[in-house]
C-alpha atoms as a PDB file:
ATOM      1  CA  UNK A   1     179.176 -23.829  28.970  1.00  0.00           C
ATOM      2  CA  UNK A   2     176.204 -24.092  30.976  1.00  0.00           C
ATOM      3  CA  UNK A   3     172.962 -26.432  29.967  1.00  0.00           C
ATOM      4  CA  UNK A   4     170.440 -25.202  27.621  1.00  0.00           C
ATOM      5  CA  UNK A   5     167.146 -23.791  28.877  1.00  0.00           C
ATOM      6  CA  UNK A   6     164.116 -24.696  27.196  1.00  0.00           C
ATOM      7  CA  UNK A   7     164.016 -21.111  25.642  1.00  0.00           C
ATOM      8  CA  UNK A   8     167.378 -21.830  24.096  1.00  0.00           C
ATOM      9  CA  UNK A   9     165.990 -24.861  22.448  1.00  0.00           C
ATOM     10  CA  UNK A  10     162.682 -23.190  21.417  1.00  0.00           C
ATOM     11  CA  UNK A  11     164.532 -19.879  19.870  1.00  0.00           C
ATOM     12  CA  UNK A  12     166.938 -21.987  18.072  1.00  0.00           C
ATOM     13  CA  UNK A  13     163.802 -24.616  16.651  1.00  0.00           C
ATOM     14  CA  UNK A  14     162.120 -21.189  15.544  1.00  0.00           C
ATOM     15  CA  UNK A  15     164.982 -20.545  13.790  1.00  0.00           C
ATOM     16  CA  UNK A  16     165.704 -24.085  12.064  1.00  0.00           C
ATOM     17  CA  UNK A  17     161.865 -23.892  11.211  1.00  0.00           C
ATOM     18  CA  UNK A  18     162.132 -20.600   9.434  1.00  0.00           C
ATOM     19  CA  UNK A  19     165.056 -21.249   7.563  1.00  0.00           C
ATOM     20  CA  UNK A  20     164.800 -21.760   4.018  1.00  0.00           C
ATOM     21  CA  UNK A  21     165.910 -25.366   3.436  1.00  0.00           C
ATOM     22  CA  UNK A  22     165.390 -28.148   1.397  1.00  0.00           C
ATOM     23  CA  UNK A  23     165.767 -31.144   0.795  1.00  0.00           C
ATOM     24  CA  UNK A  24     167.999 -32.486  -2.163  1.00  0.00           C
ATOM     25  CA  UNK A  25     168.627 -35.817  -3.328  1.00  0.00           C
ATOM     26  CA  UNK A  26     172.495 -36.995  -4.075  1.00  0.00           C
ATOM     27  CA  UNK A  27     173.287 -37.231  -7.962  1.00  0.00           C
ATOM     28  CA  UNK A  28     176.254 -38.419  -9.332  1.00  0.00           C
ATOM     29  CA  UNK A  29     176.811 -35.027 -10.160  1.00  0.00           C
ATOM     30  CA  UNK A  30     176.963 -34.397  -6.454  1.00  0.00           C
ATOM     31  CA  UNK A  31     179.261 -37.011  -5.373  1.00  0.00           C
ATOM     32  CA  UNK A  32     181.525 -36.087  -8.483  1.00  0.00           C
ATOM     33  CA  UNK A  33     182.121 -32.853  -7.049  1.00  0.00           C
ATOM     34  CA  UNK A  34     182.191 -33.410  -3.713  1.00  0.00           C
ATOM     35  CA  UNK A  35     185.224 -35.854  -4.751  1.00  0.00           C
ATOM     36  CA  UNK A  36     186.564 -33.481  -6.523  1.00  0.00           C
ATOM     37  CA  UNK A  37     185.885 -30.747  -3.266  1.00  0.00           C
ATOM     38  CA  UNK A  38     187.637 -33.322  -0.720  1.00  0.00           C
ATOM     39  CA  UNK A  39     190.780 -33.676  -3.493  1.00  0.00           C
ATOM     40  CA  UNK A  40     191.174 -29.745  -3.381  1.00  0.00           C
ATOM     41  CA  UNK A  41     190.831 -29.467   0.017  1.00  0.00           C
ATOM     42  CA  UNK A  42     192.394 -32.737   1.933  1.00  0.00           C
ATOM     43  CA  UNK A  43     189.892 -33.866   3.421  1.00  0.00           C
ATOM     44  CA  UNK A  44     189.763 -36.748   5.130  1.00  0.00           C
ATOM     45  CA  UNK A  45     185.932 -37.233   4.947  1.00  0.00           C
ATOM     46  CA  UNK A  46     183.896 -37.169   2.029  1.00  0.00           C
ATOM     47  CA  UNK A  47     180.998 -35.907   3.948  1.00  0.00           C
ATOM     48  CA  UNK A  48     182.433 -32.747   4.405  1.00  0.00           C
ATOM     49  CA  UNK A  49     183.291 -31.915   0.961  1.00  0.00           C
ATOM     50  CA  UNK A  50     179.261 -33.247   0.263  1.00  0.00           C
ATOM     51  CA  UNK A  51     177.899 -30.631   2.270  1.00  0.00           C
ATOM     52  CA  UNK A  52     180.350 -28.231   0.832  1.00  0.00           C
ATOM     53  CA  UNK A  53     179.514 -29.485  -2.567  1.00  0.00           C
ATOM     54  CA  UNK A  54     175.661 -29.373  -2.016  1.00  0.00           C
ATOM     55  CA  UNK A  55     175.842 -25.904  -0.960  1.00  0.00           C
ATOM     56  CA  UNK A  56     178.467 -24.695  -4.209  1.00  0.00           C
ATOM     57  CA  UNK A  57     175.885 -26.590  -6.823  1.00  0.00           C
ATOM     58  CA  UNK A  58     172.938 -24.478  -5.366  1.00  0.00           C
ATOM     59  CA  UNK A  59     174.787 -21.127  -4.643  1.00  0.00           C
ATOM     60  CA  UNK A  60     173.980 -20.965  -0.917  1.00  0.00           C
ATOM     61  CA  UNK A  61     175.890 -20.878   2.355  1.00  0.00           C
ATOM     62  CA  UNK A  62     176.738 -23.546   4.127  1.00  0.00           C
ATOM     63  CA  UNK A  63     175.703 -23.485   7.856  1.00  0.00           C
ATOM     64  CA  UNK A  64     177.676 -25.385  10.549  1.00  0.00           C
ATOM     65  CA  UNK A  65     178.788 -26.007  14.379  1.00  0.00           C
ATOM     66  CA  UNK A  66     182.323 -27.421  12.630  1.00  0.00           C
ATOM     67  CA  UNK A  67     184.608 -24.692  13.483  1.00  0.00           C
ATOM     68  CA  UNK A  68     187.584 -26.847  11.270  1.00  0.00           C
ATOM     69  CA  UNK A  69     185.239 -26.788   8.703  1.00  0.00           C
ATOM     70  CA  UNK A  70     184.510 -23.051   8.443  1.00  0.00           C
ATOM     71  CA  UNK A  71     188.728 -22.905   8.972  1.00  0.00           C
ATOM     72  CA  UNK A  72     189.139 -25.239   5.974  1.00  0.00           C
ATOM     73  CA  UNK A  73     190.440 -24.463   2.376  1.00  0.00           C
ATOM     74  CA  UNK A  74     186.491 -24.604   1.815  1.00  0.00           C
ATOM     75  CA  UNK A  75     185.863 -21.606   3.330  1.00  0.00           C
ATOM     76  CA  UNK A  76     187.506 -20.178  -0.511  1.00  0.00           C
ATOM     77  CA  UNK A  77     185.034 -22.197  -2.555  1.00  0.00           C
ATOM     78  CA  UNK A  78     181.575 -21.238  -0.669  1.00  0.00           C
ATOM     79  CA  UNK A  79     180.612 -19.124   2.355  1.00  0.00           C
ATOM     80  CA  UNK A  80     180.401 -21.117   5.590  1.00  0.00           C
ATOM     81  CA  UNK A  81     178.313 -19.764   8.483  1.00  0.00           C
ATOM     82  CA  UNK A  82     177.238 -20.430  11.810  1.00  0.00           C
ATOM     83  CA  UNK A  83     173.148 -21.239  12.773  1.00  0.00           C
ATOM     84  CA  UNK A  84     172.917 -17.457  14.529  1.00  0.00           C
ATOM     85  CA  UNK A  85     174.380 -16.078  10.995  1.00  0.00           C
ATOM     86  CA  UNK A  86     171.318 -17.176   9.268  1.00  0.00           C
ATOM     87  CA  UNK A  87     169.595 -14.584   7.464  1.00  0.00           C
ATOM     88  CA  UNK A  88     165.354 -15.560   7.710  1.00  0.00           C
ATOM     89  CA  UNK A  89     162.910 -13.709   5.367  1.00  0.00           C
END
């Protein structure tokens, strides 16, 4: 894998900037299903089942570089894509 050009970086910041995020504060909702989430699936690291959690609770994919993560037992309970799968309006 070669190093990134400053296109590369440019066409992937356009894309981060026109995706339709937000931000969303942990509840103990949250954290009670991404417990729950990390049970299910064995994970190791609550984080993982947080972002998996976080995505189920607001009916979106979840986008990520973590090829074990779009591998996981996860990949049943929510739709995990990669950044160039992301759909813009």
């Amino acid at each position: 894998m070669g190093a990134l050009t400053a296109s590369d970086v440019g066409e992937a910041f356009g894309r981060l900037r026109r995706a339709p995020v937000r931000i969303v504060p942990a509840t103990e909702e949250l954290v009670v299903e991404a417990w729950s989430i990390a049970t299910k699936c064995g994970f190791a690291r609550l984080y993982d089942a947080a972002y998996v959690a976080l995505a189920q609770v607001n009916g979106v994919p979840l986008v990520t570089l973590d090829a074990r993560l779009r591998r996981s037992p996860a990949s049943r309970l929510v739709e995990i894509i990669g950044p160039t799968e992301v759909r813009t309006a």
